[in-house]
C-alpha atoms as a PDB file:
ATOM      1  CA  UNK A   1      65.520   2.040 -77.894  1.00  0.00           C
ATOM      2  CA  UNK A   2      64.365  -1.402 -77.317  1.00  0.00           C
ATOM      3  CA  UNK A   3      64.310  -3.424 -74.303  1.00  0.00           C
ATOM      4  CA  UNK A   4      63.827  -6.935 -74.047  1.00  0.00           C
ATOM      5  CA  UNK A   5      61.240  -8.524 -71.823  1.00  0.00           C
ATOM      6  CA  UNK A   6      59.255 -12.010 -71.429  1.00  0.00           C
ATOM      7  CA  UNK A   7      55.904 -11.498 -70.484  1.00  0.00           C
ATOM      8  CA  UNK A   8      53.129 -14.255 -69.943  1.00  0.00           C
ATOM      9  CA  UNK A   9      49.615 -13.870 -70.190  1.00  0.00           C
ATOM     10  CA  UNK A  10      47.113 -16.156 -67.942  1.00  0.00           C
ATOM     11  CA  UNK A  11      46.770 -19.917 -69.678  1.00  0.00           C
ATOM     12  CA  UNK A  12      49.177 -19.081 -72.904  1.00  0.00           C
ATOM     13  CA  UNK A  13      52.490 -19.864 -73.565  1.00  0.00           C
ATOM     14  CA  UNK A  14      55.507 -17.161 -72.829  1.00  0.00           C
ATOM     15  CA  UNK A  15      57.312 -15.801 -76.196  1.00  0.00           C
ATOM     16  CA  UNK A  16      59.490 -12.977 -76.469  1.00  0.00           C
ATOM     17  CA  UNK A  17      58.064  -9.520 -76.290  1.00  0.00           C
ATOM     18  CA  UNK A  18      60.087  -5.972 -76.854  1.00  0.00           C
ATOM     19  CA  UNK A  19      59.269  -2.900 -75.242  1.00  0.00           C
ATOM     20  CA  UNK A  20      60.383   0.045 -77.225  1.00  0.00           C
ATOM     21  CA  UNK A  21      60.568   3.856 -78.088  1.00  0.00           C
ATOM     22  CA  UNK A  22      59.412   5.654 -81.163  1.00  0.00           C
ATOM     23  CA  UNK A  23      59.247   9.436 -81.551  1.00  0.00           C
ATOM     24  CA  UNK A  24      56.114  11.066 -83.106  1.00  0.00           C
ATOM     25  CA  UNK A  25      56.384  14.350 -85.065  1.00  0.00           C
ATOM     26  CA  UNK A  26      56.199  16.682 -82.340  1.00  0.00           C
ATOM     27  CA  UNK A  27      59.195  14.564 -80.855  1.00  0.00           C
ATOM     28  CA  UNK A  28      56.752  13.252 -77.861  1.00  0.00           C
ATOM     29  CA  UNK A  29      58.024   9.427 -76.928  1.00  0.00           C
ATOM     30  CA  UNK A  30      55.300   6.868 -78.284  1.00  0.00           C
ATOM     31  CA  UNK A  31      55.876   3.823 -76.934  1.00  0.00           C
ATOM     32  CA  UNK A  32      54.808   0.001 -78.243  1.00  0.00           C
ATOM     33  CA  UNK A  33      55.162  -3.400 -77.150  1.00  0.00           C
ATOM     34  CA  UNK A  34      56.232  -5.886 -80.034  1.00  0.00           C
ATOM     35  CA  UNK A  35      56.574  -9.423 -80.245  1.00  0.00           C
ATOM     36  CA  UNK A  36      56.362 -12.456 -83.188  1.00  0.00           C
ATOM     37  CA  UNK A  37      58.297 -12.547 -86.362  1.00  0.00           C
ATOM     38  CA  UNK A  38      57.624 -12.157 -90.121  1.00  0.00           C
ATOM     39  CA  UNK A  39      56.169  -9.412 -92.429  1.00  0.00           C
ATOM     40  CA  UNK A  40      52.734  -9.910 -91.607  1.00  0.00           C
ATOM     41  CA  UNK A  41      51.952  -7.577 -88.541  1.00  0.00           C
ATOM     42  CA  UNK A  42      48.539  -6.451 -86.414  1.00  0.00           C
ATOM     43  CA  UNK A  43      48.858  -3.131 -84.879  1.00  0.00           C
ATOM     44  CA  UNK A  44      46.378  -2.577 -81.955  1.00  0.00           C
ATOM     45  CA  UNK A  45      45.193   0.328 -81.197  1.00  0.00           C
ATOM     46  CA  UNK A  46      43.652   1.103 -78.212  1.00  0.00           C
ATOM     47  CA  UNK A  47      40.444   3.925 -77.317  1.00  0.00           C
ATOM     48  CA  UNK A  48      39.973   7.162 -75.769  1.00  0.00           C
ATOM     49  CA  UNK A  49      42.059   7.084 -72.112  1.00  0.00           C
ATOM     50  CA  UNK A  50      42.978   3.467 -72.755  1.00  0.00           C
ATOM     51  CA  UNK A  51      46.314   2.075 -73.119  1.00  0.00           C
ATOM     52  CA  UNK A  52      48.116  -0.689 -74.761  1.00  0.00           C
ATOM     53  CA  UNK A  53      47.556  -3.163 -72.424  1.00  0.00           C
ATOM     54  CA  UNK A  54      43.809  -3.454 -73.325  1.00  0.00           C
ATOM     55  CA  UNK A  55      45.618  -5.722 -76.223  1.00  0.00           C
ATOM     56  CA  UNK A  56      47.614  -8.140 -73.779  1.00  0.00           C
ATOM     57  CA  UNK A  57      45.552 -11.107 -74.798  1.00  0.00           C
ATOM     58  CA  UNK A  58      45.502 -10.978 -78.248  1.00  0.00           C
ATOM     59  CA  UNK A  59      49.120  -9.978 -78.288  1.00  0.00           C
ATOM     60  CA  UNK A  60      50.016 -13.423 -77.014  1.00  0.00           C
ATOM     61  CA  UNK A  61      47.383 -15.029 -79.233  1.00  0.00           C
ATOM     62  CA  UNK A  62      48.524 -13.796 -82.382  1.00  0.00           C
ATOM     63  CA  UNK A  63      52.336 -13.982 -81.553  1.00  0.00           C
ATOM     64  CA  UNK A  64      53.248 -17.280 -82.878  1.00  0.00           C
ATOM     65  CA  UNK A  65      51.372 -16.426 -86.353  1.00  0.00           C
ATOM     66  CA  UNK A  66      52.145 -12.684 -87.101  1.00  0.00           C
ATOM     67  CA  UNK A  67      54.331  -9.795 -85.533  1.00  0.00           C
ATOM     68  CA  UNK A  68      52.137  -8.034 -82.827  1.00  0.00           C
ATOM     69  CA  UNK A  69      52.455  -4.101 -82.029  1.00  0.00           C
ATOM     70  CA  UNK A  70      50.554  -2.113 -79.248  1.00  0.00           C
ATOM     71  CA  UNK A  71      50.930   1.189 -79.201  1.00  0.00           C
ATOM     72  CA  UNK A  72      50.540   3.532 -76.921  1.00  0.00           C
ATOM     73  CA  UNK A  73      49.100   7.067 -78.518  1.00  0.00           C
ATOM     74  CA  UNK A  74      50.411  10.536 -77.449  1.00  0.00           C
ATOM     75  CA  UNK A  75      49.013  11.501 -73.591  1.00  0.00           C
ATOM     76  CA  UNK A  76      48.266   7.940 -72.836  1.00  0.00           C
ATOM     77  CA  UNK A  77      49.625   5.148 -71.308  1.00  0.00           C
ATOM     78  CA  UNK A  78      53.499   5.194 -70.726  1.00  0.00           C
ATOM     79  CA  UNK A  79      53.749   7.941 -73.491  1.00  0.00           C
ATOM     80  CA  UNK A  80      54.464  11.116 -73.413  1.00  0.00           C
ATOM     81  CA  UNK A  81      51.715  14.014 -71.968  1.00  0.00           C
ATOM     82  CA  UNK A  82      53.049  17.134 -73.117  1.00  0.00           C
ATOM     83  CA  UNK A  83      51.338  17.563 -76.772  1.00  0.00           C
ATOM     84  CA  UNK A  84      50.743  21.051 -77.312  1.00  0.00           C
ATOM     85  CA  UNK A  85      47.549  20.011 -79.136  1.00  0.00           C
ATOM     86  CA  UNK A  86      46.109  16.576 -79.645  1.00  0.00           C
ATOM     87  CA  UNK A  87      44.018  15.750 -82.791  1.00  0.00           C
ATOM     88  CA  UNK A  88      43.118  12.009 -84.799  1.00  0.00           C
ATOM     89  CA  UNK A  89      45.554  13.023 -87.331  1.00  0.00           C
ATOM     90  CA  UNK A  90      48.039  13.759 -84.761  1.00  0.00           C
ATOM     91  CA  UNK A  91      47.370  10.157 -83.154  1.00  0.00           C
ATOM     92  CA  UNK A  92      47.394   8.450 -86.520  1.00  0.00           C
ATOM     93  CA  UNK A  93      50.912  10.198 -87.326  1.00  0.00           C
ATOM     94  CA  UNK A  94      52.231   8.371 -83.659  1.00  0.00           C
ATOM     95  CA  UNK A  95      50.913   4.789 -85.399  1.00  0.00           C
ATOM     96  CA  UNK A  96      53.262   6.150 -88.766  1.00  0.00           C
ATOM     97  CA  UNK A  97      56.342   6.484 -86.732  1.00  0.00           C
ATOM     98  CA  UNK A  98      55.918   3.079 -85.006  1.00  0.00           C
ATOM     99  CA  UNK A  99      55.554   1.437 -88.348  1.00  0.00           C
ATOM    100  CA  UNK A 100      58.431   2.945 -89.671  1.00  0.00           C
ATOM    101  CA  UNK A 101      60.429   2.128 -87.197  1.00  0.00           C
ATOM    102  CA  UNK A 102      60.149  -0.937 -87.278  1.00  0.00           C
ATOM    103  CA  UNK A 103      60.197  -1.228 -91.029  1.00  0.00           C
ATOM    104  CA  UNK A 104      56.645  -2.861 -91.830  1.00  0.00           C
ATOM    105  CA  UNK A 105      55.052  -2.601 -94.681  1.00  0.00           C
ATOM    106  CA  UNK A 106      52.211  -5.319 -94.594  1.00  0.00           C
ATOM    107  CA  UNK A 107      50.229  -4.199 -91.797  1.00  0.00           C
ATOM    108  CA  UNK A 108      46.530  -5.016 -90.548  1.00  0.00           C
ATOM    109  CA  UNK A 109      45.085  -2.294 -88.084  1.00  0.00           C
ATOM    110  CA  UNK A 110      42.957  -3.545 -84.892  1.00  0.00           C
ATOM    111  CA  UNK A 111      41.177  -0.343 -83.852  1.00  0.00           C
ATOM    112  CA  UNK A 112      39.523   0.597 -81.047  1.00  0.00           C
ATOM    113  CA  UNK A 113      36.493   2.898 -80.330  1.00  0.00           C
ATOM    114  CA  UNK A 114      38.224   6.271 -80.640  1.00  0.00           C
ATOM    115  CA  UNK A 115      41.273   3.831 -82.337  1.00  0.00           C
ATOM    116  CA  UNK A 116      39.249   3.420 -85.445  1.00  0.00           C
ATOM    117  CA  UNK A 117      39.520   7.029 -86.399  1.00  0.00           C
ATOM    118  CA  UNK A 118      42.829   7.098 -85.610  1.00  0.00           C
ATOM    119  CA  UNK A 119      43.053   3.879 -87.784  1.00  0.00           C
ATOM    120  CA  UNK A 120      42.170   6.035 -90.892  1.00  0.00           C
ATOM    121  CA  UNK A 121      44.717   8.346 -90.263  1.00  0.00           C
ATOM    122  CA  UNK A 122      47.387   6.286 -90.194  1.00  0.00           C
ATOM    123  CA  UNK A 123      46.072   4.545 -93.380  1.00  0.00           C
ATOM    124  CA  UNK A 124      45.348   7.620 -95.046  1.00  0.00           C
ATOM    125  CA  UNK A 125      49.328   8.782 -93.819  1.00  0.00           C
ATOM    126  CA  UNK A 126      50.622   5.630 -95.093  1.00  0.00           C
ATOM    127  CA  UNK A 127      48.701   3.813 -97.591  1.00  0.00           C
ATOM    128  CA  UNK A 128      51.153   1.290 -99.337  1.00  0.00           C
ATOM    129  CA  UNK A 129      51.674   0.149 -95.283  1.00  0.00           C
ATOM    130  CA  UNK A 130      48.197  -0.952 -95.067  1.00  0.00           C
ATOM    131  CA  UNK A 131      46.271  -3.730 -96.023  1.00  0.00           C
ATOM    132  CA  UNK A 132      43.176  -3.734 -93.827  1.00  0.00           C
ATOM    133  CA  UNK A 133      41.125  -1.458 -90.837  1.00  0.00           C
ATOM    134  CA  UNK A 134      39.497  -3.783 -87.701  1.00  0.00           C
ATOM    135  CA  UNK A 135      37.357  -1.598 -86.086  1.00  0.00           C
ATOM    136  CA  UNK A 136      36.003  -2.547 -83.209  1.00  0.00           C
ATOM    137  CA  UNK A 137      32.967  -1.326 -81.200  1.00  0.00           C
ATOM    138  CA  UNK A 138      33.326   1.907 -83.557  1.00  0.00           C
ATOM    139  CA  UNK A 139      31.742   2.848 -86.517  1.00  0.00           C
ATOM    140  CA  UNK A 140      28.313   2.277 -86.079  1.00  0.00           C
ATOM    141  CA  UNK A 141      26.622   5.504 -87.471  1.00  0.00           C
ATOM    142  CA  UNK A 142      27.586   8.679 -89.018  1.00  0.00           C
ATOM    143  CA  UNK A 143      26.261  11.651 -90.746  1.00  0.00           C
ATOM    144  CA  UNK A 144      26.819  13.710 -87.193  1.00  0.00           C
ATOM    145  CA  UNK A 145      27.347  17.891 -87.577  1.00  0.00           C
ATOM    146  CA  UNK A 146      28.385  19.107 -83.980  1.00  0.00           C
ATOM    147  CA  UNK A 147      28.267  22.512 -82.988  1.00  0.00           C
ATOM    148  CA  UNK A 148      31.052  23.831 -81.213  1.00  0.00           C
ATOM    149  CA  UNK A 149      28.363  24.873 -78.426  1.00  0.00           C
ATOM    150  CA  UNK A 150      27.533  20.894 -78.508  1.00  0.00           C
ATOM    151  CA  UNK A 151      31.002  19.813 -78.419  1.00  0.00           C
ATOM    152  CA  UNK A 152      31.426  22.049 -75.140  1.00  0.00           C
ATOM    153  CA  UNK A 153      28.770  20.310 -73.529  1.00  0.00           C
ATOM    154  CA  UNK A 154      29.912  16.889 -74.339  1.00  0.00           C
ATOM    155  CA  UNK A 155      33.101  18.212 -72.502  1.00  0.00           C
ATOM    156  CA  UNK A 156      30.931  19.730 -69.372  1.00  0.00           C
ATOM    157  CA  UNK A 157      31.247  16.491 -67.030  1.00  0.00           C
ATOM    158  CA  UNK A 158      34.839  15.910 -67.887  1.00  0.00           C
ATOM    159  CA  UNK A 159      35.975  19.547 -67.302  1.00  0.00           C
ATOM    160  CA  UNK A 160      34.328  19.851 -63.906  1.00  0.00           C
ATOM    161  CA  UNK A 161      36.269  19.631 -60.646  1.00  0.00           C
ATOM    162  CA  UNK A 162      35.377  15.625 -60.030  1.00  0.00           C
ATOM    163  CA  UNK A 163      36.863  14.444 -63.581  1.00  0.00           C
ATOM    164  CA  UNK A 164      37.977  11.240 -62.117  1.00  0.00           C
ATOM    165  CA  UNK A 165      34.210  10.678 -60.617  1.00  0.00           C
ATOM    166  CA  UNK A 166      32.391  11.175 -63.988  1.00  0.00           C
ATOM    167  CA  UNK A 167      35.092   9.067 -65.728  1.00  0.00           C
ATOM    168  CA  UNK A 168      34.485   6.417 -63.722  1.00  0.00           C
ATOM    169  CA  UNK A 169      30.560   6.828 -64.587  1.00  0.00           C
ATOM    170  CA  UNK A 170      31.320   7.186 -67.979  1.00  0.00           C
ATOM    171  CA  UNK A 171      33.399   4.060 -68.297  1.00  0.00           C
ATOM    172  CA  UNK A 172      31.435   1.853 -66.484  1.00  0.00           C
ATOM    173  CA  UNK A 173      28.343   2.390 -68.105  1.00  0.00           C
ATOM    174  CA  UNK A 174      30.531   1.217 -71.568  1.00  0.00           C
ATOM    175  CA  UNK A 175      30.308  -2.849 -69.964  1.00  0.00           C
ATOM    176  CA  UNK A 176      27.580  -5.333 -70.551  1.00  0.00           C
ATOM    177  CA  UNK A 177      26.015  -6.122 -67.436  1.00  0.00           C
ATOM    178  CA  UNK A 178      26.836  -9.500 -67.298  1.00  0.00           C
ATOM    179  CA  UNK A 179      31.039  -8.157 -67.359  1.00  0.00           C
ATOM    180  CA  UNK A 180      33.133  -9.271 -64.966  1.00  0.00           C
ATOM    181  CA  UNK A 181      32.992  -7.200 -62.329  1.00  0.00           C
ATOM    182  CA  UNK A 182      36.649  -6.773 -61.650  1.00  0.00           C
ATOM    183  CA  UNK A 183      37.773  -6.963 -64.892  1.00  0.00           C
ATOM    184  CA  UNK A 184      35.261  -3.632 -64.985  1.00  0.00           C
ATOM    185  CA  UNK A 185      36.687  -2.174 -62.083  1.00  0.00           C
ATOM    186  CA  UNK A 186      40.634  -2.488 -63.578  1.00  0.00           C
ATOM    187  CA  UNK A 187      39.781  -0.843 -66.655  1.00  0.00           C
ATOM    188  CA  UNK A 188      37.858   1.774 -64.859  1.00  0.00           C
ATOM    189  CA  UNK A 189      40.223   2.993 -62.998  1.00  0.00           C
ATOM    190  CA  UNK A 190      43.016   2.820 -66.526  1.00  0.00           C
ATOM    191  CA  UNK A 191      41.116   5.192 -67.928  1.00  0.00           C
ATOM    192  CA  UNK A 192      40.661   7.255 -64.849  1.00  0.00           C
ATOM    193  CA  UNK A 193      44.491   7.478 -64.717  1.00  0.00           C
ATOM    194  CA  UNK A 194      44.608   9.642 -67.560  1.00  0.00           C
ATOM    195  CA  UNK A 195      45.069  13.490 -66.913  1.00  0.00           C
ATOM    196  CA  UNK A 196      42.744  15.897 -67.096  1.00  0.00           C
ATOM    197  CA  UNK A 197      43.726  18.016 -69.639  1.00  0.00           C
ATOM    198  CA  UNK A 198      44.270  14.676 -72.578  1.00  0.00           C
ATOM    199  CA  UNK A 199      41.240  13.493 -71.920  1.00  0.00           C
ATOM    200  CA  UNK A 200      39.035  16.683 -72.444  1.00  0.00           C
ATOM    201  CA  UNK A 201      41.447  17.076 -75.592  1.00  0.00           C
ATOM    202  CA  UNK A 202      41.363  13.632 -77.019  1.00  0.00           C
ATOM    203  CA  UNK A 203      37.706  13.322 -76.469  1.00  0.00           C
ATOM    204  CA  UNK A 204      37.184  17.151 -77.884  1.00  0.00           C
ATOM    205  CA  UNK A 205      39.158  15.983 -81.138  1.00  0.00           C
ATOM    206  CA  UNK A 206      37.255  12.668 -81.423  1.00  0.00           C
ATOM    207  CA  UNK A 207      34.025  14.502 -81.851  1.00  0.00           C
ATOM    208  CA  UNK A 208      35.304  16.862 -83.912  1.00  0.00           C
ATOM    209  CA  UNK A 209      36.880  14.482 -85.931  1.00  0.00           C
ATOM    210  CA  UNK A 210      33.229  12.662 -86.118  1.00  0.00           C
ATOM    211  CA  UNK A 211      31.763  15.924 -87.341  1.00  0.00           C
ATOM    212  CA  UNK A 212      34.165  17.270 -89.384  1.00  0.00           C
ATOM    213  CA  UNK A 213      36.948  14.874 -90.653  1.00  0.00           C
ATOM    214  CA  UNK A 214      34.721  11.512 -90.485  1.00  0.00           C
ATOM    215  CA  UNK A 215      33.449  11.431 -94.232  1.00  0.00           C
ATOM    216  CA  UNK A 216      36.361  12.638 -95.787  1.00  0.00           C
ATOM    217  CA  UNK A 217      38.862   9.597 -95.032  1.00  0.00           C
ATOM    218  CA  UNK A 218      36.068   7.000 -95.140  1.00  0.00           C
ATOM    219  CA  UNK A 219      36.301   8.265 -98.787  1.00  0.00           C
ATOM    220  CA  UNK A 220      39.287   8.362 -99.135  1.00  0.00           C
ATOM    221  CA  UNK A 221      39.857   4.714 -97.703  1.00  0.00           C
ATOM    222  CA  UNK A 222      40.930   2.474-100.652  1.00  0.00           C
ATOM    223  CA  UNK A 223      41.142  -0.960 -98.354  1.00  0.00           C
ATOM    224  CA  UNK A 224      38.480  -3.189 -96.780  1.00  0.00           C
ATOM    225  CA  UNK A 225      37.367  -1.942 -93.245  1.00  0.00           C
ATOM    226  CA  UNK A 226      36.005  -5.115 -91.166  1.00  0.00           C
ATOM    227  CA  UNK A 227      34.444  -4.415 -87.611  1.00  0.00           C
ATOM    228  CA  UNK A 228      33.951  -6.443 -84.545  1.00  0.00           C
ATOM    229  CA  UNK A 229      31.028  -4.645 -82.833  1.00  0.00           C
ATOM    230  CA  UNK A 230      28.851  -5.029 -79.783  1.00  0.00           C
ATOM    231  CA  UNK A 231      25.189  -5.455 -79.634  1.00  0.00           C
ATOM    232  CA  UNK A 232      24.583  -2.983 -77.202  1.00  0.00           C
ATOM    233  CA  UNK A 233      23.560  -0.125 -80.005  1.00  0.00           C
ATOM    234  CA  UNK A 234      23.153  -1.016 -83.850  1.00  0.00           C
ATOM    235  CA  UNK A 235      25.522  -0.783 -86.606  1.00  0.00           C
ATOM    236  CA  UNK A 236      23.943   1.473 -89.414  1.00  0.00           C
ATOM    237  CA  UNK A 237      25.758  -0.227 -92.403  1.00  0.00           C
ATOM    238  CA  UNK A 238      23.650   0.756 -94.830  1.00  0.00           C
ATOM    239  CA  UNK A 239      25.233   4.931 -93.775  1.00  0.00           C
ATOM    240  CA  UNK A 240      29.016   3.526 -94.593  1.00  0.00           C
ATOM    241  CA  UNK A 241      28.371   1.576 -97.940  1.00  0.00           C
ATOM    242  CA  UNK A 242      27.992   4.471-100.012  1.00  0.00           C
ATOM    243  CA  UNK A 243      31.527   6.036 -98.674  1.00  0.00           C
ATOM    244  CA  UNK A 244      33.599   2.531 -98.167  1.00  0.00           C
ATOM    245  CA  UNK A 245      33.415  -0.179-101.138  1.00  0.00           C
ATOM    246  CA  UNK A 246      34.179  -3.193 -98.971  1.00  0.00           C
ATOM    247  CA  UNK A 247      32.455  -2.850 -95.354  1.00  0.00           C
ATOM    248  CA  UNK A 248      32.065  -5.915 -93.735  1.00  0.00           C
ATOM    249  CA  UNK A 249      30.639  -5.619 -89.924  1.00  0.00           C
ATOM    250  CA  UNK A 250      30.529  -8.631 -87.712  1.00  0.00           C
ATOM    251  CA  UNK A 251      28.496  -8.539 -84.533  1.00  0.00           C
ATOM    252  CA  UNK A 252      29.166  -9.837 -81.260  1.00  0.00           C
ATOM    253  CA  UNK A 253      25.955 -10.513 -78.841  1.00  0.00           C
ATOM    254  CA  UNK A 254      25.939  -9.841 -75.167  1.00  0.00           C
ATOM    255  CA  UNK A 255      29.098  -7.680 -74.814  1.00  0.00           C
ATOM    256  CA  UNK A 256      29.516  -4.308 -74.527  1.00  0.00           C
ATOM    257  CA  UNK A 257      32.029  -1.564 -75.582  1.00  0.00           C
ATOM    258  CA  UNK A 258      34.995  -3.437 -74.879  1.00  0.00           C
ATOM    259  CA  UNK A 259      34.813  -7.453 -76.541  1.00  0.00           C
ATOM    260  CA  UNK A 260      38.225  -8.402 -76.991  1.00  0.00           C
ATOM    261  CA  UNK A 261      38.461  -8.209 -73.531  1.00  0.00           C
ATOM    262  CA  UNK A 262      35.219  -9.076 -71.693  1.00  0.00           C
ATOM    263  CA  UNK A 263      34.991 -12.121 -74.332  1.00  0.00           C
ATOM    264  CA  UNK A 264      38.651 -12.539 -75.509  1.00  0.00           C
ATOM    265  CA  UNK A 265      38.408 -16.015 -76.473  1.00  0.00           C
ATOM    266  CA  UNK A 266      35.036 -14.922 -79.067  1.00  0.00           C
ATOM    267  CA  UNK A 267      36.681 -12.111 -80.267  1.00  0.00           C
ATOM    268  CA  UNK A 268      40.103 -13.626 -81.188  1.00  0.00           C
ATOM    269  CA  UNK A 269      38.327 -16.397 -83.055  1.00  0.00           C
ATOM    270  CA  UNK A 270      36.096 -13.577 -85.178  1.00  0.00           C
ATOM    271  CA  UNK A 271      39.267 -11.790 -85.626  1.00  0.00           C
ATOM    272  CA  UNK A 272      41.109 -14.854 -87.408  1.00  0.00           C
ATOM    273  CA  UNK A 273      38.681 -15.668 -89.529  1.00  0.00           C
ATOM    274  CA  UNK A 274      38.823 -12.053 -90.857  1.00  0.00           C
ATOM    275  CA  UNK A 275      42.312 -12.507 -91.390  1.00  0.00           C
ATOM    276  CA  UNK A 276      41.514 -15.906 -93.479  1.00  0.00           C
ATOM    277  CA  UNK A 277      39.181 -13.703 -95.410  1.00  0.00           C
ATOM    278  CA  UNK A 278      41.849 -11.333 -96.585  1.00  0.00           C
ATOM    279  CA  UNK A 279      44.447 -14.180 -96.356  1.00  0.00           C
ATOM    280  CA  UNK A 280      46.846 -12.394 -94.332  1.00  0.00           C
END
């Protein structure tokens, strides 16, 4: 199913957007916003209790250039909340069905934060789809072994009565200082939106994924993975090289865990000249 809609974004131009339906494995409704034309397609996806409209500026800024997806994964977002379990591989499997619904086959992924693991999924699910990973804000160390002990008490403050207060401390503590404030607050409460029960999931598969799942697909990843991080903690490159042939990070000062949208204009402009580089 896909519904037509024109949607404008402040200071760009209006173009044609579709809102639409996909059905993951487990027959949960994924759903995506599309828009642009041609073979050459971004797929943005977003990070742990996000959603799909984390993208809505570069969906409009890329438009007349490339086709644009957003997706929103299982348990987030406008998509369906009833997963029996959630895992990466089960999130990179919802990215598969959007791309195959809509028939593309040249496709660069913009990842975010928990997105980037995802990312590798999907490229590991469907190689011959995928021509490049853009990770951003992710990626920036590795070589982690969690306990299931630790992994419990990563989960404590989410799992406690006020979830939606130590969400909210969570999230904002992800924003440079200098973020706009409301711009902070919106996204704060997003992610606060998201049940209980997916976001002690999604965040218990993300580490687990880190620990256990991590090394394998960077190995097994046969296409160049760029990143657009933040400066607020380092990128170990030198830990990735030996696992991913072509790693090519790119750093963006004075943001914090979310740059394409506390600097959208920056970001956009690092994220085209990446695509020059592969000349997409």
């Amino acid at each position: 199913m896909i519904l037509l809609l024109s949607l404008q974004a402040e200071g760009q131009r209006t173009f044609p957007e579709s809102r639409g339906i996909a059905f993951a494995r487990d027959q949960l409704r994924i759903y995506f916003t599309a828009g642009g034309t041609g073979e050459r397609a971004l797929i943005f996806i977003h990070g742990w209790t996000c959603n799909r409209t984390n993208w809505a500026f570069q969906m409009k800024s890329f438009a007349p250039q490339y086709r644009v997806v957003s997706i929103d994964l299982g348990g987030h977002g406008e998509s369906d909340q009833d997963r029996s379990a959630y895992s990466i591989p089960g999130f990179g499997a919802d990215v598969v069905a959007v791309l195959e619904l809509l028939d593309i086959r040249r496709a660069v992924l913009v990842a975010h934060s928990m997105g980037g693991s995802v990312a590798l999924e999907a490229a590991t699910q469907a190689p011959d789809r995928i021509v490049s990973i853009v990770g951003v804000d992710n990626f920036k160390d590795r070589g982690f072994r969690f306990t299931e002990k630790q992994i419990q008490e990563f989960n404590r403050p989410l799992e406690e009565e006020h979830y939606e207060t130590s969400i909210r401390e969570m999230s904002r503590r992800m924003f440079h200082p200098g973020t706009d404030r409301r711009l902070v607050q919106r996204i704060v409460e997003e992610m606060a939106q998201t049940p209980q029960s997916v976001a002690v999931a999604a965040f218990t598969a993300a580490n687990r994924y880190t620990s256990e799942g991590l090394d394998g697909a960077l190995g097994r990843l046969k296409r160049p993975l760029y990143l657009i991080n933040s400066d607020r903690s380092p990128t170990q490159a030198h830990k990735f090289r030996p696992l991913v042939a072509e790693f090519h990070p790119r750093i963006m000062r004075a943001t914090g865990h979310f740059p394409m949208l506390e600097k959208p204009q920056e970001f956009d402009r690092e994220l085209r000249s990446i695509l020059n580089e592969l000349d997409f």
